[in-house]
Protein backbone atom coordinates (compact mmCIF):
# COMPACT_ATOMS: atom_id res chain seq x y z
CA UNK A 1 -129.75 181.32 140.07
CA UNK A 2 -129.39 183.30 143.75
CA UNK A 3 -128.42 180.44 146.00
CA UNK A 4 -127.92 177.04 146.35
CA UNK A 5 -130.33 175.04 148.99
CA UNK A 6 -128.74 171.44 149.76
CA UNK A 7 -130.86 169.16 151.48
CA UNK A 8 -129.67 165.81 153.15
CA UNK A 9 -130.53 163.68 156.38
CA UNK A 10 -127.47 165.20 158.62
CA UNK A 11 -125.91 168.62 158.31
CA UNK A 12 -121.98 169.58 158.96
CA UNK A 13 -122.56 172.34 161.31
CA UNK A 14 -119.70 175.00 161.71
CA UNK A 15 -118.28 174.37 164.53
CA UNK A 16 -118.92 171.17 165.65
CA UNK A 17 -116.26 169.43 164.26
CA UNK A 18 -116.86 165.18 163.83
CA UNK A 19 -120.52 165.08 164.98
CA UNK A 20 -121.82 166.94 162.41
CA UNK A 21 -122.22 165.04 158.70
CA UNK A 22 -118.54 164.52 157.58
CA UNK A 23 -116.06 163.54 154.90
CA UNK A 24 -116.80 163.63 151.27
CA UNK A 25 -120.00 165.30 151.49
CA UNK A 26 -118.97 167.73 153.73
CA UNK A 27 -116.13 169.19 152.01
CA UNK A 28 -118.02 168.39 148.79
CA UNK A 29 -121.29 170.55 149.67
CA UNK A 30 -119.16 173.35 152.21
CA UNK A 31 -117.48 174.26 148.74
CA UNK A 32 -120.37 174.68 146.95
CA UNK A 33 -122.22 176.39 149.28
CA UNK A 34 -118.91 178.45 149.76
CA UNK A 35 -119.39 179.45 145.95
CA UNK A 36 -122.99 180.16 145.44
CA UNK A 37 -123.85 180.68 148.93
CA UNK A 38 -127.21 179.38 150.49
CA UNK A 39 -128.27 177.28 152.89
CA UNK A 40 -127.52 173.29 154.05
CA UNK A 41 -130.94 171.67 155.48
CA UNK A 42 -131.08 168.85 157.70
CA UNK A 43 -131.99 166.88 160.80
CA UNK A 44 -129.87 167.93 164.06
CA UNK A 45 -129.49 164.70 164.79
CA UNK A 46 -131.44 165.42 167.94
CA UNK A 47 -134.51 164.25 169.61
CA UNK A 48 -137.52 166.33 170.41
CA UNK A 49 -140.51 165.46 172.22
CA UNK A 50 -143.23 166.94 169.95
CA UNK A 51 -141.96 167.90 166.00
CA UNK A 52 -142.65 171.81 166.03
CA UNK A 53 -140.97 172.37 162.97
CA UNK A 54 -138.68 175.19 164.41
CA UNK A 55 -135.31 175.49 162.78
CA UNK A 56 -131.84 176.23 164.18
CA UNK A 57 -129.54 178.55 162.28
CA UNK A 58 -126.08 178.42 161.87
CA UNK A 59 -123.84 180.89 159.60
CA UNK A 60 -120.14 180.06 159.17
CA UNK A 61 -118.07 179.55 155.84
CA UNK A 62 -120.21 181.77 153.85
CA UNK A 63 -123.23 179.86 154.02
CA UNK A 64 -126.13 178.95 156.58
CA UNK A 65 -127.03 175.25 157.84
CA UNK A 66 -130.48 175.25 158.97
CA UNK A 67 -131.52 171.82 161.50
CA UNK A 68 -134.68 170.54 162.93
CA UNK A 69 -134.76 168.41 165.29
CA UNK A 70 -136.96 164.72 165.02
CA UNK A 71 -139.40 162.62 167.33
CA UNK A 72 -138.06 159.60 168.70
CA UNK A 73 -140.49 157.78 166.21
CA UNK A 74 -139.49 159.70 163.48
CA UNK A 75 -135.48 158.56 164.13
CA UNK A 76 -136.81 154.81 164.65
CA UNK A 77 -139.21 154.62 161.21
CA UNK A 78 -137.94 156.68 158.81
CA UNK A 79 -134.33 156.62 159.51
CA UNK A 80 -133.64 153.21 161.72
CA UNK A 81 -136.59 151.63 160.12
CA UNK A 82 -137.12 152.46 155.71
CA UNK A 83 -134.01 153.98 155.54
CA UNK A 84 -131.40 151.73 157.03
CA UNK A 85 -133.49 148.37 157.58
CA UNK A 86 -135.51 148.21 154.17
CA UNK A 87 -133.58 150.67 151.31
CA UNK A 88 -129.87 150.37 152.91
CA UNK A 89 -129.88 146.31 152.42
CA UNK A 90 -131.76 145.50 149.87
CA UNK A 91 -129.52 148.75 147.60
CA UNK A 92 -126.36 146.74 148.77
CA UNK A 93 -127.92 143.60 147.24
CA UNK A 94 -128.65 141.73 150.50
CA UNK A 95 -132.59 141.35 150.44
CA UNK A 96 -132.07 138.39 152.98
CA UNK A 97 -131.72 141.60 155.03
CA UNK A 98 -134.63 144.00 153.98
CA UNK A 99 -137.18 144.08 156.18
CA UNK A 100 -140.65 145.69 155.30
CA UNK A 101 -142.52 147.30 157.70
CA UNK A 102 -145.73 149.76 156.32
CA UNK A 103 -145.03 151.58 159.48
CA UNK A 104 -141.25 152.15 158.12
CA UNK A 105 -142.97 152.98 154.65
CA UNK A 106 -145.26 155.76 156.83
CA UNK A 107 -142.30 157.50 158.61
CA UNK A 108 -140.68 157.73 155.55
CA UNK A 109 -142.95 159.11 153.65
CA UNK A 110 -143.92 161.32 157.00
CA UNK A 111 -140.74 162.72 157.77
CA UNK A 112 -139.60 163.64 154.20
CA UNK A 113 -142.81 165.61 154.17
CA UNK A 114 -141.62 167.39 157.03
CA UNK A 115 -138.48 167.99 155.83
CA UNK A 116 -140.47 169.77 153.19
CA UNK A 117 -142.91 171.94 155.21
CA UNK A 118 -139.66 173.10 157.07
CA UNK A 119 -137.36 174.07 154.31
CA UNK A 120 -140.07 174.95 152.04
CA UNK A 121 -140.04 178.86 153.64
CA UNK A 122 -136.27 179.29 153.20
CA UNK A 123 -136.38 178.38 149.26
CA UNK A 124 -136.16 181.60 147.46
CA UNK A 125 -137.53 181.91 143.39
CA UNK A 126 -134.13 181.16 141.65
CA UNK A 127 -132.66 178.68 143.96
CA UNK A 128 -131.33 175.47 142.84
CA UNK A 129 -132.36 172.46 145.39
CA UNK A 130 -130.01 169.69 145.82
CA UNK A 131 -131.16 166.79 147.62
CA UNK A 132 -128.53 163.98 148.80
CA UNK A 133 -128.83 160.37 149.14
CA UNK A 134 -131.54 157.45 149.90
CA UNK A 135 -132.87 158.78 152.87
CA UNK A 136 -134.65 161.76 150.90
CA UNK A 137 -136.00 160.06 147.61
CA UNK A 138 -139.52 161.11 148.08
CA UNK A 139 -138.64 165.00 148.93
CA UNK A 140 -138.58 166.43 145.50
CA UNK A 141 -141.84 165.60 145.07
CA UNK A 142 -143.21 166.94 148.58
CA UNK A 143 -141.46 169.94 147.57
CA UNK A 144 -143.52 170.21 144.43
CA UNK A 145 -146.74 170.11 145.36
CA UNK A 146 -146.03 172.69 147.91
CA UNK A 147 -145.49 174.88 145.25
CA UNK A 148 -141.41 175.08 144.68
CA UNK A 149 -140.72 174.84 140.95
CA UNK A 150 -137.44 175.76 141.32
CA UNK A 151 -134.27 173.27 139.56
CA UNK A 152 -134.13 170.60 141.66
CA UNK A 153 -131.41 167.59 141.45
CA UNK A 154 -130.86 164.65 143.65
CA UNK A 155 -127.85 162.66 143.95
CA UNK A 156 -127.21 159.10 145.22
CA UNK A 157 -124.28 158.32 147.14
CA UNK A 158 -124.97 154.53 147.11
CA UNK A 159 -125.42 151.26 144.26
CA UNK A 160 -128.86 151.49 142.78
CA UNK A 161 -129.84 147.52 142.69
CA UNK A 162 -130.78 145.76 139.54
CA UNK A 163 -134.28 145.68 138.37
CA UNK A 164 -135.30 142.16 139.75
CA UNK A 165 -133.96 142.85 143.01
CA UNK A 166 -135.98 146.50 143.79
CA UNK A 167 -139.05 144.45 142.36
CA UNK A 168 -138.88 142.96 146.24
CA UNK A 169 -139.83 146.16 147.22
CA UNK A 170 -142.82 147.05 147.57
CA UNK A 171 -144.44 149.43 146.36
CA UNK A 172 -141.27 150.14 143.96
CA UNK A 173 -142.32 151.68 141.20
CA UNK A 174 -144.58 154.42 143.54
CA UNK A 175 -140.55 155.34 145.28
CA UNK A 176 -139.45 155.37 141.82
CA UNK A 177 -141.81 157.74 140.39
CA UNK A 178 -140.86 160.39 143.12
CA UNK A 179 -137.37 160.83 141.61
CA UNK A 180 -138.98 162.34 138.63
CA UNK A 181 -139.93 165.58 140.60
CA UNK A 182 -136.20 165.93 140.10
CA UNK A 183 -134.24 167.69 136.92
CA UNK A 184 -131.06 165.76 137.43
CA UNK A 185 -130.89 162.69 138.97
CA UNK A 186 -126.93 161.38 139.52
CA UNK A 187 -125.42 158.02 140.56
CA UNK A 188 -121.69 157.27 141.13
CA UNK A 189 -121.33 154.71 138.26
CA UNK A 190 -122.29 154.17 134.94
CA UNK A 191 -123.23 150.82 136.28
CA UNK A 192 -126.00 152.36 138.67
CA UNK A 193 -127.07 154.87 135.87
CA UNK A 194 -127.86 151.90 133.63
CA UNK A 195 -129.61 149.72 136.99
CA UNK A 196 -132.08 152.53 136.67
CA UNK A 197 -132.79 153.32 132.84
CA UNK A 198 -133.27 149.30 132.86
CA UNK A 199 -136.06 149.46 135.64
CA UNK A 200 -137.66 152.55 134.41
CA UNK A 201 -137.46 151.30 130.40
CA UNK A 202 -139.03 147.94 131.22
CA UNK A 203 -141.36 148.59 134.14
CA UNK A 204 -142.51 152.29 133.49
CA UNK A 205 -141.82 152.51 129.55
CA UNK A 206 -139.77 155.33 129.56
CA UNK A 207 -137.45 156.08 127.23
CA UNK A 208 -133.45 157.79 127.54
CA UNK A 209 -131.93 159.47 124.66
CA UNK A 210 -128.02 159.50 123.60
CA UNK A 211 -127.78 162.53 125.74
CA UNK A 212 -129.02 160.75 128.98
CA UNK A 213 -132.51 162.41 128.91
CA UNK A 214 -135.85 160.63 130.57
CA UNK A 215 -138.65 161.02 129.11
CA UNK A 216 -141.58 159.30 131.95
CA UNK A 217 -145.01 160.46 132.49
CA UNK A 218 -144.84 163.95 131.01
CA UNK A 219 -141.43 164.55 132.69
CA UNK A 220 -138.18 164.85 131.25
CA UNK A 221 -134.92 164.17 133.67
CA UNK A 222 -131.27 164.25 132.94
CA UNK A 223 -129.76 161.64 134.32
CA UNK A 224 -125.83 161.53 134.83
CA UNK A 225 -123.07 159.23 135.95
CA UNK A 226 -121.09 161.25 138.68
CA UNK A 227 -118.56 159.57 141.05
CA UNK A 228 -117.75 161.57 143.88
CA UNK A 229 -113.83 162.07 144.90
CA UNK A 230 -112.07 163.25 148.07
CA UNK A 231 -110.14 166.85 148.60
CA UNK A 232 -107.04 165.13 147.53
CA UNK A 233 -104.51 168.63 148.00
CA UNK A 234 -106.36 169.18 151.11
CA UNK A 235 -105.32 165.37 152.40
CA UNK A 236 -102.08 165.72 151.32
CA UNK A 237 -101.26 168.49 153.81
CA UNK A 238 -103.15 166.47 156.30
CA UNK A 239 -100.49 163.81 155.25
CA UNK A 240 -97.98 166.47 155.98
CA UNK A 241 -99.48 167.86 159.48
CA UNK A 242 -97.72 167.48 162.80
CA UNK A 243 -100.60 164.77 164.32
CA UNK A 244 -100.62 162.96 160.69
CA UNK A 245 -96.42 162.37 161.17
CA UNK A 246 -97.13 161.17 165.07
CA UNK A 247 -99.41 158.86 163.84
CA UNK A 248 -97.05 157.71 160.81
CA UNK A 249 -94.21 157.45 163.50
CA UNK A 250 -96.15 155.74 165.94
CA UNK A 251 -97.50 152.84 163.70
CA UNK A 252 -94.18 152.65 162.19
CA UNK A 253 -92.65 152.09 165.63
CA UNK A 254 -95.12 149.67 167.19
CA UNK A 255 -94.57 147.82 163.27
CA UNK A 256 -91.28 146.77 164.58
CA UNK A 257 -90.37 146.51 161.47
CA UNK A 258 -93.47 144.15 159.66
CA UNK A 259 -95.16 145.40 156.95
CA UNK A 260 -98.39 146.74 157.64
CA UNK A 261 -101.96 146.17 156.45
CA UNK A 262 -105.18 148.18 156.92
CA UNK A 263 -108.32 148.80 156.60
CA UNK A 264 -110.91 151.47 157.27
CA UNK A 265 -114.53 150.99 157.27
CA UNK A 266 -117.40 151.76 159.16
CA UNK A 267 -118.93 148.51 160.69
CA UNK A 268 -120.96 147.60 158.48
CA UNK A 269 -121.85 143.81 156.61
CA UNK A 270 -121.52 145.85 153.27
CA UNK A 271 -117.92 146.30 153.91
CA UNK A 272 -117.31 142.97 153.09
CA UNK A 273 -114.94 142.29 156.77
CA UNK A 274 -116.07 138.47 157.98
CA UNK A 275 -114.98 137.93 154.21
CA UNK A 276 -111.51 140.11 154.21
CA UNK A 277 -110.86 138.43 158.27
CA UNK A 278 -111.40 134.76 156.21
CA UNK A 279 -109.19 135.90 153.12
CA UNK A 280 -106.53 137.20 155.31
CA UNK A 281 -106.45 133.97 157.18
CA UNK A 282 -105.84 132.07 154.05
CA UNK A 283 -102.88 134.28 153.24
CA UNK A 284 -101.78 132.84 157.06
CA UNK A 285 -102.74 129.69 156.13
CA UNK A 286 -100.82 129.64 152.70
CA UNK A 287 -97.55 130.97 153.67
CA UNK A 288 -96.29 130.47 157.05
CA UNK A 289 -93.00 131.80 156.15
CA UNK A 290 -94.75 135.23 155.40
CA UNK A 291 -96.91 135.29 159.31
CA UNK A 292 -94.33 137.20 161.26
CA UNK A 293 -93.50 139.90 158.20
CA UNK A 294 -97.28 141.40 158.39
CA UNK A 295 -100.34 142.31 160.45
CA UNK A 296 -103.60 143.56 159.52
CA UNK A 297 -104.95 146.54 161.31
CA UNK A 298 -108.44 146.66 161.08
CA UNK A 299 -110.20 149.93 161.69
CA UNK A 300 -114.20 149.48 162.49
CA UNK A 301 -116.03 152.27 164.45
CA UNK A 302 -119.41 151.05 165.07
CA UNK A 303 -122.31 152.58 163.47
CA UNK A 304 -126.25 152.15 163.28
CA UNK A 305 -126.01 150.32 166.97
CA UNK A 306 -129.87 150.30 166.74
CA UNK A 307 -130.27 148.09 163.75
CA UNK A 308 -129.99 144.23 164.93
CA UNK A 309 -127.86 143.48 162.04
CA UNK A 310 -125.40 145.45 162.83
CA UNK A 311 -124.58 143.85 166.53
CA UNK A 312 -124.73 140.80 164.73
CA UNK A 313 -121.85 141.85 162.44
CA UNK A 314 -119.94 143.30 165.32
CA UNK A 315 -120.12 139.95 167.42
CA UNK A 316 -119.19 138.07 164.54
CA UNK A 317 -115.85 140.02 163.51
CA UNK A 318 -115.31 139.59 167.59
CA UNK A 319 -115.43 135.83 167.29
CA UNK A 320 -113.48 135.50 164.36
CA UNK A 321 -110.66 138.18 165.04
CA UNK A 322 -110.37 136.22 168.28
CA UNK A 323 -110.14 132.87 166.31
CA UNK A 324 -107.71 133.91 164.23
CA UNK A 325 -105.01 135.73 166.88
CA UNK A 326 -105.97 132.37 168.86
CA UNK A 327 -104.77 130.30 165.83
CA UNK A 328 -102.04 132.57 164.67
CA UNK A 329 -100.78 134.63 167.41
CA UNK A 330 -96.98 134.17 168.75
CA UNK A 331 -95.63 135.87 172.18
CA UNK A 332 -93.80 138.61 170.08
CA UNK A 333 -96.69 139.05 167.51
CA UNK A 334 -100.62 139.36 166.79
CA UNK A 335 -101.81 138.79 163.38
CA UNK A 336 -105.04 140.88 163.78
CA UNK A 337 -105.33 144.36 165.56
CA UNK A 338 -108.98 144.88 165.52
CA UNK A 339 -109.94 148.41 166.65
CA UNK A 340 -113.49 149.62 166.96
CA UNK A 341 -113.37 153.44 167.06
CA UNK A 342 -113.10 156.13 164.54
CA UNK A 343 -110.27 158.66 164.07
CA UNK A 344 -109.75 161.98 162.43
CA UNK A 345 -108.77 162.44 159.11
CA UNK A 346 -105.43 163.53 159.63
CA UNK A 347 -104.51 160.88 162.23
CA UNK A 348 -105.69 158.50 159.64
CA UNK A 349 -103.89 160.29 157.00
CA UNK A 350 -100.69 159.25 158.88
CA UNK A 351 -101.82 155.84 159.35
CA UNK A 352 -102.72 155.39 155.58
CA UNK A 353 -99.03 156.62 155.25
CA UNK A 354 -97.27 153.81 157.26
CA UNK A 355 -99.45 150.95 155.68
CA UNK A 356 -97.54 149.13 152.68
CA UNK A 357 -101.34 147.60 151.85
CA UNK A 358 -104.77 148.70 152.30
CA UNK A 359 -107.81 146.53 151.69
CA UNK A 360 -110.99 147.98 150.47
CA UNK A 361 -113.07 145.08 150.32
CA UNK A 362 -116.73 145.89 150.14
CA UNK A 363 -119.04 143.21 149.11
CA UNK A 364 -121.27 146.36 146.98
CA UNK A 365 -120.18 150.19 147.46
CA UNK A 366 -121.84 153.33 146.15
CA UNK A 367 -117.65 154.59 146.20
CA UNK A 368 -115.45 154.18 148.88
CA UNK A 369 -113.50 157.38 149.18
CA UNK A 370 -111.05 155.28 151.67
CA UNK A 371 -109.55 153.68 148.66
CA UNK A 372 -109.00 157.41 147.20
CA UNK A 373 -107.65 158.84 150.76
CA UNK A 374 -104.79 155.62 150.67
CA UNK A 375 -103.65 156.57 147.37
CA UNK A 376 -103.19 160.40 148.13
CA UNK A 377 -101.39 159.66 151.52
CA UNK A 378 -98.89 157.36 149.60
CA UNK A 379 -95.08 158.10 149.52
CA UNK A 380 -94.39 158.87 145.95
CA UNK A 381 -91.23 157.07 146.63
CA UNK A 382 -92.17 154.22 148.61
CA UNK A 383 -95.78 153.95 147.71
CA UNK A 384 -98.11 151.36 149.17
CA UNK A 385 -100.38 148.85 147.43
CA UNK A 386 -104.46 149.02 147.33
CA UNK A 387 -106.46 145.64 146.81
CA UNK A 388 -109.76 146.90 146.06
CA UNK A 389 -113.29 145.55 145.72
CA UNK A 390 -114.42 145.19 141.93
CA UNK A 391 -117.68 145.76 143.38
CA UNK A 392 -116.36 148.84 144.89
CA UNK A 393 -117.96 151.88 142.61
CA UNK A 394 -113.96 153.23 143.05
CA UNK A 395 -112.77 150.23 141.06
CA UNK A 396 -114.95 151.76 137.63
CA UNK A 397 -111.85 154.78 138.28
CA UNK A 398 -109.22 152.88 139.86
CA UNK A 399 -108.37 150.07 137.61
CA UNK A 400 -104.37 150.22 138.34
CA UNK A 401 -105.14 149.06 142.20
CA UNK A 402 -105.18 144.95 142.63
CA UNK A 403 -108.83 144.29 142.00
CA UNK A 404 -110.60 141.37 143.66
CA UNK A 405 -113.39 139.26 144.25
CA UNK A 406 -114.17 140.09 148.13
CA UNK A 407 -116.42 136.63 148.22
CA UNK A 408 -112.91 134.84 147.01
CA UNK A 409 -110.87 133.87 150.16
CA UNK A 410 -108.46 132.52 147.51
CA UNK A 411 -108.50 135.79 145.48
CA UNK A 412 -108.17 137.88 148.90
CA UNK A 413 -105.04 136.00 149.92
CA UNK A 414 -103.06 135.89 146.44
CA UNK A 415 -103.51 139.76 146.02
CA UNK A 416 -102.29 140.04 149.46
CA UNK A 417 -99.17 137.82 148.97
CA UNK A 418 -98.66 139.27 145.54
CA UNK A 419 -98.95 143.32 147.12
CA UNK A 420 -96.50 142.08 149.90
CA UNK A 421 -93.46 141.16 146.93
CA UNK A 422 -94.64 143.61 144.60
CA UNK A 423 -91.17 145.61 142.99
CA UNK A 424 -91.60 149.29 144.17
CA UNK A 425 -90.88 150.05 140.63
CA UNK A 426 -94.20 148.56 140.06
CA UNK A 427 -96.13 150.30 142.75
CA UNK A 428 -94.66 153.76 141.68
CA UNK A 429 -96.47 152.73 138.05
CA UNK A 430 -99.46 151.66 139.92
CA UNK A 431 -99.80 154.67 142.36
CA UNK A 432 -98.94 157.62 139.73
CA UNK A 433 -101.97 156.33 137.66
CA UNK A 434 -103.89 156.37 140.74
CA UNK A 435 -102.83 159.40 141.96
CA UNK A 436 -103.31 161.25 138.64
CA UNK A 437 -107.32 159.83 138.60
CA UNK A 438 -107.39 160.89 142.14
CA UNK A 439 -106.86 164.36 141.55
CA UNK A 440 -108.36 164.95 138.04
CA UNK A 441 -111.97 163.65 139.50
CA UNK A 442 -111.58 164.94 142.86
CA UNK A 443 -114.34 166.43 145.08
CA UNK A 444 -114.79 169.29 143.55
CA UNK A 445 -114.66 167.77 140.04
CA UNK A 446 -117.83 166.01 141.32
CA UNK A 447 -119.25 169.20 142.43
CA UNK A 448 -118.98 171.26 139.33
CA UNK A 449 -120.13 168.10 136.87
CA UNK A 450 -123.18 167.88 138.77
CA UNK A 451 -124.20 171.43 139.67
CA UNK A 452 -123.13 172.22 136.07
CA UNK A 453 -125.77 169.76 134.79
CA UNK A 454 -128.54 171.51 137.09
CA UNK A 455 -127.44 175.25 137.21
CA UNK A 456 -126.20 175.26 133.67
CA UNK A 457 -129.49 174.33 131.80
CA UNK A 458 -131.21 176.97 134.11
CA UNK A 459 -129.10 179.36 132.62
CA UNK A 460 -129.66 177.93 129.01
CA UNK A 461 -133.05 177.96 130.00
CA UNK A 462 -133.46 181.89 131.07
């Protein structure tokens, strides 16, 4: 192998800091790419009147990100439209949500071709492709029939849904059949792996062998359970930086002494956060005596504001974080502080510091590397609780955190009350298990399982 080519809808350009494609992936691909060297392919994220095709180039960090930029109707059907209206839901489990559109299906299937007829050029003989995420299913097999029979893998970042549920799609077993273009196809959990062997054993009679093999249509692909993990040294000297401790001080001060609570999540109605507002206002409910001693910082930035489901999930946390400070709220306290902008990761480091519980309460999660950045910024002396999601793909890793039923409003406000008089003898137990996990299957960890399984057998193979 010469280089590595990754391929995924947004690109972390050197440079430009949070607007590029951030966080797990980022650091994730940057250190690959560091490694082998090659180039990271993506949209801009910009608009362009008339798709030439033309790519910007960017070097930095011992690789190259190449961008293109999209037409408006490109951004509103493939990405807006299939992507976030008709795969996004109906992956998460909420089909009440998917909506199907053919001309969704057509920019889908229109700009992944694209994609193709872009990067095709820069693919060298001996490259390994690596294609990232839901957006991109169909690009493997664009990329074939132009020709590239290089190793090619694809990863999925979130839940693959049981078979009954992606029968509602249609056309499912034609988006299906793309994916074995690929050599190696991964999934976060062993959960998702099996989602797919069950939809691909019963609806295209293929078969999988102890080793994890497909064997479809004349193909053969590997298919491997792969949970992705955070930088954990690298966030611990963010826990340690100077804007990290400012931010630690600062919640610590305006705490007044209360225990804090928080959470982090994009806004989002897989995030499960009408349902964590409801539980935490049972814990109020429950125990009075316990109202004043906490309050729950809630951390939203906005995202997708295109997508009509997602200013109906915004209005509705509105109405009921206003409820509940209406109900709750005293002249020397607020119960809710409900923030709707993102921060960097150190800042947040500092914050994830001062909290004595997070919640990570998704109602269906490819991961949730929030769960895995709490546990890292934890005081090994004083560390904090997490109450996570059992339908969180962190909780198949993370069984020493408080796992819950996010539907349960009951089960949401125990585990709070029960993290609030937990012995800190206990939550050192807790967080050194976690804490060990975290940095045994960290980013990196992710990286070398999975470009082992594409890179290695290439070398087997020559």
């Amino acid at each position: 192998m010469s280089r590595l080519v990754v391929i995924s809808n947004r690109v972390a350009v050197p440079g430009e800091g949070a607007s590029g494609a951030q966080g797990g992936l980022a650091v994730a691909v940057g250190a690959a790419l560091s490694e082998f060297g090659g180039i990271w392919f993506g949209w801009s994220g910009a608009l362009t009147e008339q798709f030439t095709g033309q790519v910007t180039l960017a070097r930095g960090q011992g690789y190259t990100t190449a961008t293109v930029d999209l037409e408006e109707q490109d951004v509103e059907e493939y990405y807006n439209g299939y992507a976030n209206r008709t795969l996004w839901p109906l992956f998460h489990y909420r089909i009440d949500l998917a909506e199907y559109e053919r001309d969704f299906a057509g920019g889908y299937e229109r700009v992944n071709q694209r994609f193709a007829e872009t990067v095709r050029p820069l693919i060298e003989a001996g490259d390994a492709v690596w294609v990232q995420d839901y957006h991109l299913f169909p690009l493997g097999r664009a990329l074939r029939a132009l020709g590239c029979d290089n190793r090619m893998g694809f990863f999925l970042h979130i839940p693959w849904p049981p078979r009954r549920l992606l029968a509602t799609l249609p056309e499912a077993q034609a988006l299906v059949e793309t994916l074995l273009a690929y050599d190696v196809v991964g999934f976060q959990t062993e959960e998702w792996r099996q989602s797919f062997c069950d939809f691909v054993a019963a609806e295209m009679d293929a078969t999988i062998d102890a080793d994890g093999v497909m064997t479809c249509r004349g193909r053969q692909v590997r298919l491997i359970a792969c949970p992705i993990g955070i930088d954990a040294e690298a966030f611990l000297r963010d826990t340690a930086s100077p804007r990290a401790r400012l931010a630690y001080r600062q919640m610590r001060d305006s705490a007044v002494g209360r225990d804090m609570i928080v959470g982090v999540d994009r806004l989002d109605y897989s995030k499960g956060l009408e349902e964590r507002f409801l539980g935490y206002e049972r814990f109020l409910k429950e125990h009075p005596e316990e109202r004043k001693e906490v309050f729950l910082l809630q951390i939203a930035p906005p995202s997708r504001g295109a997508v009509q489901s997602y200013q109906r999930i915004r209005a509705t946390l509105e109405t009921l974080s206003g409820r509940i400070n209406g109900a709750y709220a005293d002249l020397d306290w607020v119960p809710i502080r409900y923030v709707n902008q993102g921060y960097p990761r150190d800042v947040l480091a500092g914050v994830y510091r001062a909290a004595k519980i997070a919640l990570v309460t998704p109602l269906r999660d490819g991961m949730n590397l929030v769960a895995k950045e709490y546990v890292a910024a934890q005081d090994p002396e004083d560390p904090g609780v997490l109450i996570l999601s059992r339908f969180a793909g962190a909780a198949e890793q993370m069984r020493e955190a408080l796992l819950v039923n996010p539907h349960s409003a009951e089960e949401l406000a125990d585990a709070i009350f029960t993290a609030q008089k937990m012995p800190r003898e206990e939550r050192q137990r807790r967080w050194r298990a976690l804490i060990e996990g975290v940095r045994q299957e960290d980013v990196y960890w992710w990286r070398r399982r999975f470009t082992d399984a594409l890179i290695g057998e290439a070398v087997a193979a020559g």
